[in-house]
PDB file of N, CA and C in Angstrom:
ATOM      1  N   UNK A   1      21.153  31.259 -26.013  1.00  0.00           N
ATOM      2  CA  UNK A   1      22.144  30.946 -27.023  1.00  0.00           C
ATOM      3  C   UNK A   1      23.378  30.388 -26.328  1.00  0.00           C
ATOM      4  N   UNK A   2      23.643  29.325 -26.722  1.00  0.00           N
ATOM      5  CA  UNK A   2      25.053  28.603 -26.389  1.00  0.00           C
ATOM      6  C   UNK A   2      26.413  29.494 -26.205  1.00  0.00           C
ATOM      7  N   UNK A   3      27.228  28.768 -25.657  1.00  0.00           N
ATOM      8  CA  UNK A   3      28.650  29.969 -25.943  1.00  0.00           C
ATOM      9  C   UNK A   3      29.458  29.467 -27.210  1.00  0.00           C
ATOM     10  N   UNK A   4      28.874  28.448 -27.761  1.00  0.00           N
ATOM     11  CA  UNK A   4      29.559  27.838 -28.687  1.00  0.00           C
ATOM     12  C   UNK A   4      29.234  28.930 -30.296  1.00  0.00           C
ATOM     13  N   UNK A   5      27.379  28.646 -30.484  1.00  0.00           N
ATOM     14  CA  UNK A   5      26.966  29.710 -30.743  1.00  0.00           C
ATOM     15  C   UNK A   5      27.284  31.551 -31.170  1.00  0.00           C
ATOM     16  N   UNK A   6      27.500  31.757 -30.020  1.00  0.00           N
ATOM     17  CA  UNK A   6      27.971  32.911 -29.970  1.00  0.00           C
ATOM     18  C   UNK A   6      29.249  33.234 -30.736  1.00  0.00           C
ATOM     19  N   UNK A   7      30.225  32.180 -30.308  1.00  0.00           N
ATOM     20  CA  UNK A   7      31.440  32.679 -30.730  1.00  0.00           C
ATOM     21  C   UNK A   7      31.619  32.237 -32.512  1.00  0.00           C
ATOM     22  N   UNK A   8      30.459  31.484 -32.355  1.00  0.00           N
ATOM     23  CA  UNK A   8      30.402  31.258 -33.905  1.00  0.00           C
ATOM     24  C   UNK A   8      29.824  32.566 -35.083  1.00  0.00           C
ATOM     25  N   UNK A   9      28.909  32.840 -34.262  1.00  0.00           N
ATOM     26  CA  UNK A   9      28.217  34.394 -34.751  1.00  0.00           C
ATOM     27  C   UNK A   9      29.294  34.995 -35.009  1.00  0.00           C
ATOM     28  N   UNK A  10      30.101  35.297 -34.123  1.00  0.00           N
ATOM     29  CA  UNK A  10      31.392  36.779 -33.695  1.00  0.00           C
ATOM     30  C   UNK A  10      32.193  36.007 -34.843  1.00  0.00           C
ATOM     31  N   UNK A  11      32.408  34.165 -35.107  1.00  0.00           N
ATOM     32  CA  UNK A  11      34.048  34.737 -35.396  1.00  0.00           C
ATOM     33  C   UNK A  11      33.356  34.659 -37.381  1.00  0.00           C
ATOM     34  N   UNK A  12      31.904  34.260 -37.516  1.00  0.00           N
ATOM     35  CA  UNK A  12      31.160  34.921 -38.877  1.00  0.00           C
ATOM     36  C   UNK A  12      31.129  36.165 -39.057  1.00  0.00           C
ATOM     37  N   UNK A  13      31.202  37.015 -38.094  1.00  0.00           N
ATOM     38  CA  UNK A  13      31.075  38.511 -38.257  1.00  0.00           C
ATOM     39  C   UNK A  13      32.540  39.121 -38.668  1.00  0.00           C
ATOM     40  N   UNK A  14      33.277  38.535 -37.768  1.00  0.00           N
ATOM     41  CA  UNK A  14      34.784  39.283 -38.476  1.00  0.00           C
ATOM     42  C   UNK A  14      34.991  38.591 -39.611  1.00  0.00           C
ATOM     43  N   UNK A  15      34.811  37.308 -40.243  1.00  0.00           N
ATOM     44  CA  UNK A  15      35.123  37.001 -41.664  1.00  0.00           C
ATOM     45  C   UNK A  15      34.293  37.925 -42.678  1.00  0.00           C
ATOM     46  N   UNK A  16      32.932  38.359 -41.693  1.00  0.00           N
ATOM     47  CA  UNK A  16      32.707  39.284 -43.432  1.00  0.00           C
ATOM     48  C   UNK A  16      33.376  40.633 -42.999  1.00  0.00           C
ATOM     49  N   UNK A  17      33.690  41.203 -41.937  1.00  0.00           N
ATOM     50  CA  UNK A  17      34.258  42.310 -41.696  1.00  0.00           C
ATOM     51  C   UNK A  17      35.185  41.967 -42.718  1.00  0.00           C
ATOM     52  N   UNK A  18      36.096  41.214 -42.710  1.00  0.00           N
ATOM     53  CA  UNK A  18      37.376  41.087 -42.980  1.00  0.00           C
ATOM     54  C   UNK A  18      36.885  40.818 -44.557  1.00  0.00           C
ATOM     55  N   UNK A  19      36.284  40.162 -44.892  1.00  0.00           N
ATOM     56  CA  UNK A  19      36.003  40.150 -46.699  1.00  0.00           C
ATOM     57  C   UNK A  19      35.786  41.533 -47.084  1.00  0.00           C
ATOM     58  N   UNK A  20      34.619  42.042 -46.432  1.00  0.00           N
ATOM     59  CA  UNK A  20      34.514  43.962 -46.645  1.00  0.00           C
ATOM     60  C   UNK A  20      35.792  44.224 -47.140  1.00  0.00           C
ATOM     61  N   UNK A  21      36.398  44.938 -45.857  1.00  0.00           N
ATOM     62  CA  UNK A  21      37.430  45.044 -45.684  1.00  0.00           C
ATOM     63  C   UNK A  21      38.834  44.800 -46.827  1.00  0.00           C
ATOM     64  N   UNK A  22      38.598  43.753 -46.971  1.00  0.00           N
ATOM     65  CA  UNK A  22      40.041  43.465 -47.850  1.00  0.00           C
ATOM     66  C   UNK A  22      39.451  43.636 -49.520  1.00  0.00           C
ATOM     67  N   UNK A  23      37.728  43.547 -49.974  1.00  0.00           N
ATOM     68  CA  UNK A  23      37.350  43.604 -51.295  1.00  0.00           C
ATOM     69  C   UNK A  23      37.230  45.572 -51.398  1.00  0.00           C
ATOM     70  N   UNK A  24      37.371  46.140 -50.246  1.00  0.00           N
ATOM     71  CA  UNK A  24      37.087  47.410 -49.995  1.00  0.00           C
ATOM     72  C   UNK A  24      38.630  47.948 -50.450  1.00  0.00           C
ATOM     73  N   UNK A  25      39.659  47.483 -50.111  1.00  0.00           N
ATOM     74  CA  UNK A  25      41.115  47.835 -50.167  1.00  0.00           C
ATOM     75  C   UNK A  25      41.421  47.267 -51.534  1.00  0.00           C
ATOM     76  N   UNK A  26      40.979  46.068 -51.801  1.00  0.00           N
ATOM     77  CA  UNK A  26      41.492  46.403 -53.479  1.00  0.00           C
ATOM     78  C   UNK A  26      40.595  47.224 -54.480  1.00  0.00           C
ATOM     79  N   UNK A  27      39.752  47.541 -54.201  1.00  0.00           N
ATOM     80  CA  UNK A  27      38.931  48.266 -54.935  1.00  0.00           C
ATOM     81  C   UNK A  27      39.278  49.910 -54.795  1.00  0.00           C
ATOM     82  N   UNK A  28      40.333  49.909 -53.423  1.00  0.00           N
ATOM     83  CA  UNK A  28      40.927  50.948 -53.741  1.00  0.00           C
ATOM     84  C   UNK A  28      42.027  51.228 -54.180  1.00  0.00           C
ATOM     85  N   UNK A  29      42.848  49.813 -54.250  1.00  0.00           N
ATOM     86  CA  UNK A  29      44.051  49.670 -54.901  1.00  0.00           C
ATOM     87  C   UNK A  29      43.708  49.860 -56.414  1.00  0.00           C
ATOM     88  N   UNK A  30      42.773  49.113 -57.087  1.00  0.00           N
ATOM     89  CA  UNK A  30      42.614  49.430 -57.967  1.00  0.00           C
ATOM     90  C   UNK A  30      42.640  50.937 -58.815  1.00  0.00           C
ATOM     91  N   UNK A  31      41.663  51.481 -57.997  1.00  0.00           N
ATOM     92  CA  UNK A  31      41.996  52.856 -58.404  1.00  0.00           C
ATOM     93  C   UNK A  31      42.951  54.090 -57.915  1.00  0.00           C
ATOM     94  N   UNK A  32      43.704  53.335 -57.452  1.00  0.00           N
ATOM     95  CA  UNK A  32      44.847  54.165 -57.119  1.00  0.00           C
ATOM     96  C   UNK A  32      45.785  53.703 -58.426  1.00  0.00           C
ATOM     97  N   UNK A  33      45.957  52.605 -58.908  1.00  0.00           N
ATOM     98  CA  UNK A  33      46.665  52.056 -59.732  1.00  0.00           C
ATOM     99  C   UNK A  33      46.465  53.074 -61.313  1.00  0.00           C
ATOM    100  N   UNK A  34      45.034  53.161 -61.634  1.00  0.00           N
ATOM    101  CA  UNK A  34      44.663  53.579 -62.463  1.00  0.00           C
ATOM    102  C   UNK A  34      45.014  55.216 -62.305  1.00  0.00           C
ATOM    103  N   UNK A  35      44.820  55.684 -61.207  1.00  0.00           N
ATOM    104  CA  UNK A  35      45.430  56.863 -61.510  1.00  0.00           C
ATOM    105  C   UNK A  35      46.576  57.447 -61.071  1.00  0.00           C
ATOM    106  N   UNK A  36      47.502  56.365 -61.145  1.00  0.00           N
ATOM    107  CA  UNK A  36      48.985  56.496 -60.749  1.00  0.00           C
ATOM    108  C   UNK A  36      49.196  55.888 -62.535  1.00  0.00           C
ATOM    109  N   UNK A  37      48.243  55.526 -63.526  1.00  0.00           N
ATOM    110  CA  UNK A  37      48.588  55.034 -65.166  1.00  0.00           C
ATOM    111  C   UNK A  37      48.704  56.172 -65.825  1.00  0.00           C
ATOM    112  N   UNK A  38      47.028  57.024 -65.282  1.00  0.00           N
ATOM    113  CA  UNK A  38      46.280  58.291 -66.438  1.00  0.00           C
ATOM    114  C   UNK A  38      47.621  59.656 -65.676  1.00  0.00           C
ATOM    115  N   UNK A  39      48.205  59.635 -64.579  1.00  0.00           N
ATOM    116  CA  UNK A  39      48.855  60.908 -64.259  1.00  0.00           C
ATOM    117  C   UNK A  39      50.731  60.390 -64.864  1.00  0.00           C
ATOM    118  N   UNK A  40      51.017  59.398 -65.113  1.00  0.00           N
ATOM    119  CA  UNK A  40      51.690  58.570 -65.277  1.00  0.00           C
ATOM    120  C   UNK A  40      52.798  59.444 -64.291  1.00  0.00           C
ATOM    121  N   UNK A  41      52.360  58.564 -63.468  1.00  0.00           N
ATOM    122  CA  UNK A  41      53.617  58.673 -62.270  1.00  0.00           C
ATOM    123  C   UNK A  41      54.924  57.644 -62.312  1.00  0.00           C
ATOM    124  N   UNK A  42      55.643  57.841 -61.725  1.00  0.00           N
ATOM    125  CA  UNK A  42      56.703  56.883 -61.874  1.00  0.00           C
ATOM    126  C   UNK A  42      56.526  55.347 -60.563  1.00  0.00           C
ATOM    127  N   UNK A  43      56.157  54.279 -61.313  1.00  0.00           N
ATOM    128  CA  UNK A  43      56.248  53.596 -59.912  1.00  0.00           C
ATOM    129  C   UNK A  43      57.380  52.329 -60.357  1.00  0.00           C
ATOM    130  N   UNK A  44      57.678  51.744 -59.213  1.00  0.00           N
ATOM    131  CA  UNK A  44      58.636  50.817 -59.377  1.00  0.00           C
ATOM    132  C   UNK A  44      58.172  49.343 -59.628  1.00  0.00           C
ATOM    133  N   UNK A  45      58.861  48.628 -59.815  1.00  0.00           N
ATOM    134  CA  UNK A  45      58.456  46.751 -60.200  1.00  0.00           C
ATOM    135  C   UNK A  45      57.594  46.519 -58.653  1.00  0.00           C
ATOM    136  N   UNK A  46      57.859  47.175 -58.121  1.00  0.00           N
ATOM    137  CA  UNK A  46      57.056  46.048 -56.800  1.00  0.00           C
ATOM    138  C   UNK A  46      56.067  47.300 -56.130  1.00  0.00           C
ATOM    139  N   UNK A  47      55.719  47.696 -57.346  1.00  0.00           N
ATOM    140  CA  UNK A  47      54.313  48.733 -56.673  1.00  0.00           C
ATOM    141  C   UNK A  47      54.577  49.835 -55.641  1.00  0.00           C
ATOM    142  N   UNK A  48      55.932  50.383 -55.857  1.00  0.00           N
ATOM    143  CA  UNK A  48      56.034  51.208 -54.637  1.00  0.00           C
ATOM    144  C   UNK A  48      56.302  52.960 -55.871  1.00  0.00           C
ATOM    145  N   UNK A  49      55.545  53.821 -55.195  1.00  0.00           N
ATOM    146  CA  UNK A  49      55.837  55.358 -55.553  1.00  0.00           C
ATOM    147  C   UNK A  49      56.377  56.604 -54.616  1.00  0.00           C
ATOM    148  N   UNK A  50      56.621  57.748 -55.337  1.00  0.00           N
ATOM    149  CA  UNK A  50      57.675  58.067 -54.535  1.00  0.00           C
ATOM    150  C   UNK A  50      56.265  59.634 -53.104  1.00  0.00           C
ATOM    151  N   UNK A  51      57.085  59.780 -52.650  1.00  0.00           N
ATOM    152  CA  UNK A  51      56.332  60.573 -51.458  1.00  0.00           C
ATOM    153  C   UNK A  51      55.430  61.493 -52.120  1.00  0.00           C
ATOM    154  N   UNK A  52      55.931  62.419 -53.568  1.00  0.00           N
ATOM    155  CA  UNK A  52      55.219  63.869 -53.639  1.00  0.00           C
ATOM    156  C   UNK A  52      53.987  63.188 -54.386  1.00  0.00           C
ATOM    157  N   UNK A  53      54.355  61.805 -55.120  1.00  0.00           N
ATOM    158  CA  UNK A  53      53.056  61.452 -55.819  1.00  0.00           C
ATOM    159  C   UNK A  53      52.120  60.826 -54.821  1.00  0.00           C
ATOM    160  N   UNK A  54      52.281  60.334 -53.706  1.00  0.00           N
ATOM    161  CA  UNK A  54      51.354  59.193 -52.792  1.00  0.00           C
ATOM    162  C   UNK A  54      50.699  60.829 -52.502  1.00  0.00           C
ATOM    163  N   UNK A  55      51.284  61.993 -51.813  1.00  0.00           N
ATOM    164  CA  UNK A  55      50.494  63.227 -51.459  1.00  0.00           C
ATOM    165  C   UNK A  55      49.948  63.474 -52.348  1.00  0.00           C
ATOM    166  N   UNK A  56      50.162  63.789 -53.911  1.00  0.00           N
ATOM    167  CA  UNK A  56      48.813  64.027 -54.906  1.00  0.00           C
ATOM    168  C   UNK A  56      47.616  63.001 -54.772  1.00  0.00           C
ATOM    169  N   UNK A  57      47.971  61.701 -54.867  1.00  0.00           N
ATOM    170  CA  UNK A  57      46.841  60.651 -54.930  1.00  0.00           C
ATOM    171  C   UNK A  57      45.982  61.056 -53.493  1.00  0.00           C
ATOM    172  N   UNK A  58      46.446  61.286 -52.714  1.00  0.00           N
ATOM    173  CA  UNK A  58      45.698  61.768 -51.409  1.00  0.00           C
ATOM    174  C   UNK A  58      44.972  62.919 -51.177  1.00  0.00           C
ATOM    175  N   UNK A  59      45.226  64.062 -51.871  1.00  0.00           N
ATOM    176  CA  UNK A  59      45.074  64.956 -51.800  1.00  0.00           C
ATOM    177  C   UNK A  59      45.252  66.046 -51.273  1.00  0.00           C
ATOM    178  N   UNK A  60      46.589  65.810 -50.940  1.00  0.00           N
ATOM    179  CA  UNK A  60      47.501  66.337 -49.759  1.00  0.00           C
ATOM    180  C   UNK A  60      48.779  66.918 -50.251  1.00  0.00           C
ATOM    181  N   UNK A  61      49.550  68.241 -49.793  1.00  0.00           N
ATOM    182  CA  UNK A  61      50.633  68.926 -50.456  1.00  0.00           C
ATOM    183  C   UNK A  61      51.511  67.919 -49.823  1.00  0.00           C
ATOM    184  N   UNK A  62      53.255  67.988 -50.555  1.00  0.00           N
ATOM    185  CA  UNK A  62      53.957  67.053 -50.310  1.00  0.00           C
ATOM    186  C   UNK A  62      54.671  67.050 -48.764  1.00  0.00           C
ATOM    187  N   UNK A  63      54.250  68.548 -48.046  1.00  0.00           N
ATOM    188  CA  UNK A  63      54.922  69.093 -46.928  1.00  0.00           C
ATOM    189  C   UNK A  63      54.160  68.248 -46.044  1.00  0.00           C
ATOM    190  N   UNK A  64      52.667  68.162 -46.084  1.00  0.00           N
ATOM    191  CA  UNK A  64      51.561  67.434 -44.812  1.00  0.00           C
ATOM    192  C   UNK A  64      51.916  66.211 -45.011  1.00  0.00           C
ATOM    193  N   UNK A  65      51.697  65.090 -46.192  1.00  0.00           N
ATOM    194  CA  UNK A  65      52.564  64.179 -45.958  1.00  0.00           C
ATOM    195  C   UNK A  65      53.707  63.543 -45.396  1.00  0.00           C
ATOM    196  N   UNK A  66      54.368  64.254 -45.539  1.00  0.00           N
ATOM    197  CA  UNK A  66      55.857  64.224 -44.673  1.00  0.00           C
ATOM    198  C   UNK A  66      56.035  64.532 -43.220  1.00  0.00           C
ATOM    199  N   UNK A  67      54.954  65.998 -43.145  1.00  0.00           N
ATOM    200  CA  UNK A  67      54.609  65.991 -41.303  1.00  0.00           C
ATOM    201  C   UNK A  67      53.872  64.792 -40.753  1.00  0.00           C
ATOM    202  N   UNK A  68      53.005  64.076 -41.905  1.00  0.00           N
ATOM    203  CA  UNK A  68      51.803  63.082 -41.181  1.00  0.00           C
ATOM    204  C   UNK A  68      53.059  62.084 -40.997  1.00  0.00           C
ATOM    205  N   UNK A  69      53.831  61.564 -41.927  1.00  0.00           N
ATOM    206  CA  UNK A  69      55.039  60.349 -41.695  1.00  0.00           C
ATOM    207  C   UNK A  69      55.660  60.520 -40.368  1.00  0.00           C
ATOM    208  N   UNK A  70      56.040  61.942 -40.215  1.00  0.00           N
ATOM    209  CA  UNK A  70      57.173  61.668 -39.148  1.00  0.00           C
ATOM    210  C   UNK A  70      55.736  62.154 -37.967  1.00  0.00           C
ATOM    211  N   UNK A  71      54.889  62.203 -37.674  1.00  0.00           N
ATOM    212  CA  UNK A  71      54.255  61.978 -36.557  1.00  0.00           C
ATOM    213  C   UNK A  71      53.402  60.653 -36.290  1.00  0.00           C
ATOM    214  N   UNK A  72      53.628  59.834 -37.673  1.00  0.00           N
ATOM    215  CA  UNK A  72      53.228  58.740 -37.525  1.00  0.00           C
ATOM    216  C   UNK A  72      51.480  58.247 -37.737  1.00  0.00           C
ATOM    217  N   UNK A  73      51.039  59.381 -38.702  1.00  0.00           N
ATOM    218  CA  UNK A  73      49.760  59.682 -38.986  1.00  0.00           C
ATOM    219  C   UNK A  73      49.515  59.030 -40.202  1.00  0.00           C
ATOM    220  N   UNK A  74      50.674  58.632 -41.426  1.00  0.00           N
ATOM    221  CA  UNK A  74      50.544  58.617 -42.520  1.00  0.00           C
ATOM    222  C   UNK A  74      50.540  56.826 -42.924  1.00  0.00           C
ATOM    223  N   UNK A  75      50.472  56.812 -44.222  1.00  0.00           N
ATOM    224  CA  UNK A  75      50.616  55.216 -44.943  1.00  0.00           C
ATOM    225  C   UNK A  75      52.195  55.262 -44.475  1.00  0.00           C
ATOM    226  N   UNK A  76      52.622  53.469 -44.135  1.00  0.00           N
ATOM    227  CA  UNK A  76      53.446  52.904 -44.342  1.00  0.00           C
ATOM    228  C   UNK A  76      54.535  53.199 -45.093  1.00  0.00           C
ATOM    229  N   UNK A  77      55.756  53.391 -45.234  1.00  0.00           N
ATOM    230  CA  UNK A  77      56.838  54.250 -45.647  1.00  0.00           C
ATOM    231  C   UNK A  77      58.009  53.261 -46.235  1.00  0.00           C
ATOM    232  N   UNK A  78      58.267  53.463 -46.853  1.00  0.00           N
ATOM    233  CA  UNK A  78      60.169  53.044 -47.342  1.00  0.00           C
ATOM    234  C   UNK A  78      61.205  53.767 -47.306  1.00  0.00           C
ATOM    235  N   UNK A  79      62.570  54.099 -46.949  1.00  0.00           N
ATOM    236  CA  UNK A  79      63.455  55.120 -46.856  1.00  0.00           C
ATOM    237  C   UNK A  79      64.263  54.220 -47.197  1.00  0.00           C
ATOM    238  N   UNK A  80      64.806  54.660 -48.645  1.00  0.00           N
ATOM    239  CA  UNK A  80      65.558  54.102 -49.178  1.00  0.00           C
ATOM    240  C   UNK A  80      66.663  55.257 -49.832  1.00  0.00           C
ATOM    241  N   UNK A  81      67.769  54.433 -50.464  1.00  0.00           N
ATOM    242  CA  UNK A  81      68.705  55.944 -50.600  1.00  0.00           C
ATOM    243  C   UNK A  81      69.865  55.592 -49.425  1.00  0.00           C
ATOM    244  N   UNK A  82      70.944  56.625 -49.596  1.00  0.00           N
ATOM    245  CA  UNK A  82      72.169  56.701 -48.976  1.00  0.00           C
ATOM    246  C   UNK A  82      71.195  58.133 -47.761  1.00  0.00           C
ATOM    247  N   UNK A  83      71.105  57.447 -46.585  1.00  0.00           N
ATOM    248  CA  UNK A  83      70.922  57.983 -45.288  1.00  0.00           C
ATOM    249  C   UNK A  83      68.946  57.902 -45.849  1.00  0.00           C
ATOM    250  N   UNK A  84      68.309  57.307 -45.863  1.00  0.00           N
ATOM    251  CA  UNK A  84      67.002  57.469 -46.232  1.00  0.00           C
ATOM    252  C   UNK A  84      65.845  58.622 -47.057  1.00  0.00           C
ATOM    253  N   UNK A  85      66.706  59.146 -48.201  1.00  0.00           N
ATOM    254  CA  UNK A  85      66.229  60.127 -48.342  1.00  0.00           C
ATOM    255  C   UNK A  85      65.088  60.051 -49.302  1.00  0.00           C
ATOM    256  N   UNK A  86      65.232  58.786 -50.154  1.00  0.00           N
ATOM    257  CA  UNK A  86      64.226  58.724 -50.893  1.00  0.00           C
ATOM    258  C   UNK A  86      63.032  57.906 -50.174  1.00  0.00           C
ATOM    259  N   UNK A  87      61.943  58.544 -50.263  1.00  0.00           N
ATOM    260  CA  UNK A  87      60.492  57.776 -49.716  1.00  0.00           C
ATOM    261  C   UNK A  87      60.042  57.796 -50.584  1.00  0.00           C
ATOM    262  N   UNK A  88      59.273  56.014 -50.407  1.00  0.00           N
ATOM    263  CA  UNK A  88      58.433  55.562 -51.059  1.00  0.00           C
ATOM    264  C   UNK A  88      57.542  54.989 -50.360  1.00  0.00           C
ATOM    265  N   UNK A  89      56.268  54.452 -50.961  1.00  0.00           N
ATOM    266  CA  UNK A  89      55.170  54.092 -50.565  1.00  0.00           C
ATOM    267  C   UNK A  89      54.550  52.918 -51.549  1.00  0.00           C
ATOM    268  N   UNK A  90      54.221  51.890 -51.074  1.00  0.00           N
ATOM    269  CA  UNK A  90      53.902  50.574 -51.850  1.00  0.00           C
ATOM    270  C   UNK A  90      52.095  50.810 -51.642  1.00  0.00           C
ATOM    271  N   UNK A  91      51.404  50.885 -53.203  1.00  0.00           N
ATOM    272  CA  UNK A  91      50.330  51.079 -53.425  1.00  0.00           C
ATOM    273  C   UNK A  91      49.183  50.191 -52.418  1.00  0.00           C
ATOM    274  N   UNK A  92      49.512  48.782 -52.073  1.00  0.00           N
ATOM    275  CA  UNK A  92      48.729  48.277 -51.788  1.00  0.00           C
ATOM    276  C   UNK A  92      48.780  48.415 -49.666  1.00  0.00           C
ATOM    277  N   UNK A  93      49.457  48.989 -49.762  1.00  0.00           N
ATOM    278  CA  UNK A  93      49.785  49.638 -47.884  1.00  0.00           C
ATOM    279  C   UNK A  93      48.709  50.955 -48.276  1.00  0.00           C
ATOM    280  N   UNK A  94      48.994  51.507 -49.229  1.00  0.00           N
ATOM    281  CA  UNK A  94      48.262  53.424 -48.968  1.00  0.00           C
ATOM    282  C   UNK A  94      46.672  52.323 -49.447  1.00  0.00           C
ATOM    283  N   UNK A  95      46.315  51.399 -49.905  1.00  0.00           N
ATOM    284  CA  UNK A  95      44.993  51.238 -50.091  1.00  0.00           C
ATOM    285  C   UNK A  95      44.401  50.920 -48.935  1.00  0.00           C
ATOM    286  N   UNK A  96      45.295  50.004 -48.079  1.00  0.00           N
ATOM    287  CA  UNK A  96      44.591  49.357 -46.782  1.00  0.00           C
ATOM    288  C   UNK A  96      44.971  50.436 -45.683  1.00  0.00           C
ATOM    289  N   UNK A  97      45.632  51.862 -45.697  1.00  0.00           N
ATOM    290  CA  UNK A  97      45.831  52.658 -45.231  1.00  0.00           C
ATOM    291  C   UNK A  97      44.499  53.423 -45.008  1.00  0.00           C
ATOM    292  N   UNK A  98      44.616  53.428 -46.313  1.00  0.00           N
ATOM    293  CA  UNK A  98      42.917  54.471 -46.651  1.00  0.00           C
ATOM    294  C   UNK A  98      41.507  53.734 -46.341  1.00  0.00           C
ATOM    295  N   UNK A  99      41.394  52.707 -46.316  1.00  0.00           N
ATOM    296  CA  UNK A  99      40.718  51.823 -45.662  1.00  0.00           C
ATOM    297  C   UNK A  99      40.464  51.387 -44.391  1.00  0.00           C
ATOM    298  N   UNK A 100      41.220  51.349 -43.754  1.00  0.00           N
ATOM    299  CA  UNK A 100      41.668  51.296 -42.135  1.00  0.00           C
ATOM    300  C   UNK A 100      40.836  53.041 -41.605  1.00  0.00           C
ATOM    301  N   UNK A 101      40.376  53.842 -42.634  1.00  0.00           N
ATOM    302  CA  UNK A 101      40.484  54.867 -41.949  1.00  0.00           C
ATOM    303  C   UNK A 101      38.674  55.453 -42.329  1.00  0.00           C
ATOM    304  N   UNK A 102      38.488  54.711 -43.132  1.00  0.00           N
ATOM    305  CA  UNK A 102      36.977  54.811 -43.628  1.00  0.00           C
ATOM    306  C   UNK A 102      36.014  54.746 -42.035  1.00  0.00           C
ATOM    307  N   UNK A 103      35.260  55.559 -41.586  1.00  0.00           N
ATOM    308  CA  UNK A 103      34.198  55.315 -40.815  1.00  0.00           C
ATOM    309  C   UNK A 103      32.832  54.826 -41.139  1.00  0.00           C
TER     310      UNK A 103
END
């Protein structure tokens, strides 16, 4: 097999990785959406919710969340607020979060 070949194989293999991948993350966005509707959580115009609800959707108390953030374990974060107190989390980060983590 050529090297031309090859790298053609590899760079076909990460485009469907990457289709997986990204049809895998909205399909979990999706249903994160839906049950951020049926629990009616509060979310904002640009898809972002606040910390204790991203830990329900996870299944996680609001305390492990907050340890996973500050050790750097958790979805993508916003600290917004006078000195960062309010966290939020933009739905479509916790989908490709949760995705990134699928084995």
């Amino acid at each position: 097999m050529t090297q031309a070949k090859r790298n053609g194989s590899a760079e076909q293999q990460l485009r469907v990785l990457h289709a997986n991948l990204t049809g895998s993350a909205d399909a979990t966005l999706a249903l994160l959406r839906r049950a951020v509707d049926q629990k009616k959580m509060r979310i904002t115009a640009d898809d972002r919710v606040g910390e204790g609800d991203v830990a329900e959707l996870l299944g996680w108390t609001a305390a492990s969340l907050a340890n996973k953030r500050r050790e750097g374990a958790a979805p993508p974060c916003y600290k917004l607020g006078g000195g960062g107190h309010r966290i939020t989390y933009r739905l479509s980060e916790v989908a490709a979060w949760i995705e990134s983590h699928r084995e």
